[in-house]
Protein backbone atom coordinates (compact mmCIF):
# COMPACT_ATOMS: atom_id res chain seq x y z
CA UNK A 1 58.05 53.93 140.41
CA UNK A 2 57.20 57.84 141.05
CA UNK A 3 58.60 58.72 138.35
CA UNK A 4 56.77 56.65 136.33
CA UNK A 5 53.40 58.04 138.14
CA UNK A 6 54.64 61.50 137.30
CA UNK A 7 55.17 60.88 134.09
CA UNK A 8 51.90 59.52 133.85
CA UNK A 9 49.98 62.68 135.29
CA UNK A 10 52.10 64.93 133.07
CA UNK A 11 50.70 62.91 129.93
CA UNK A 12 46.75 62.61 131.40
CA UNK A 13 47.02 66.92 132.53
CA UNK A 14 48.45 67.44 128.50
CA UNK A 15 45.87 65.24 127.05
CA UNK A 16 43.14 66.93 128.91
CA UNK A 17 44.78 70.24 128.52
CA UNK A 18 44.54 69.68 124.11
CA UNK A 19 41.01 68.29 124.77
CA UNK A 20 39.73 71.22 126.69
CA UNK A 21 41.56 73.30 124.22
CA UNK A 22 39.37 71.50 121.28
CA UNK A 23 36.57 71.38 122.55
CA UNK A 24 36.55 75.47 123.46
CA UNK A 25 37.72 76.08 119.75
CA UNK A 26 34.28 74.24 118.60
CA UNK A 27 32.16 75.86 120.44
CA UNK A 28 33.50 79.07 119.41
CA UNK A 29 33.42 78.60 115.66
CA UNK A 30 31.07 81.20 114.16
CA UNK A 31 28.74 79.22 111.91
CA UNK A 32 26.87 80.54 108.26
CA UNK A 33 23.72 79.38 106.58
CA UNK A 34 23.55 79.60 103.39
CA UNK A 35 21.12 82.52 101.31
CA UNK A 36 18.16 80.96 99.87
CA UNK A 37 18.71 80.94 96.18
CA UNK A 38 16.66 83.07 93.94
CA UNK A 39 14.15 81.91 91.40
CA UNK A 40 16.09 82.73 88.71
CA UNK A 41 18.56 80.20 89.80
CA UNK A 42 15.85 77.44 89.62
CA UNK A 43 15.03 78.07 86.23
CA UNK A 44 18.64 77.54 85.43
CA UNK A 45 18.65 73.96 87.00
CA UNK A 46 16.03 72.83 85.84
CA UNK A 47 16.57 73.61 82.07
CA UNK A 48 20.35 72.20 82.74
CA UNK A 49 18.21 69.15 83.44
CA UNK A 50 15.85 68.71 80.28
CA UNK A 51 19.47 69.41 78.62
CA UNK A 52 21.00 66.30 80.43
CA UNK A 53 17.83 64.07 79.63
CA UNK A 54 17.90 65.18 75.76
């Protein structure tokens, strides 16, 4: 039966061990927005648009 208990709290410390691990990796991911497009860009969509609709 202690063995069995051991066993147990080896499993529950590794869990938490690859949770705590997880959970520090998201917190230190770097995150990007991205640029606003340009104009230009715009004018692009939209007349890849009217070219769809034709």
């Amino acid at each position: 039966m202690l063995v069995v208990i051991i066993i147990c709290a080896l499993v529950i410390l590794f869990v938490l061990g690859l949770s705590l691990m997880t959970i520090n990796k998201g917190y230190n991911y770097k995150h990007t927005v991205d640029p606003i497009p340009e104009k230009g860009t715009d004018d692009e969509n939209s007349q890849d648009k009217e070219k769809q609709e034709d």
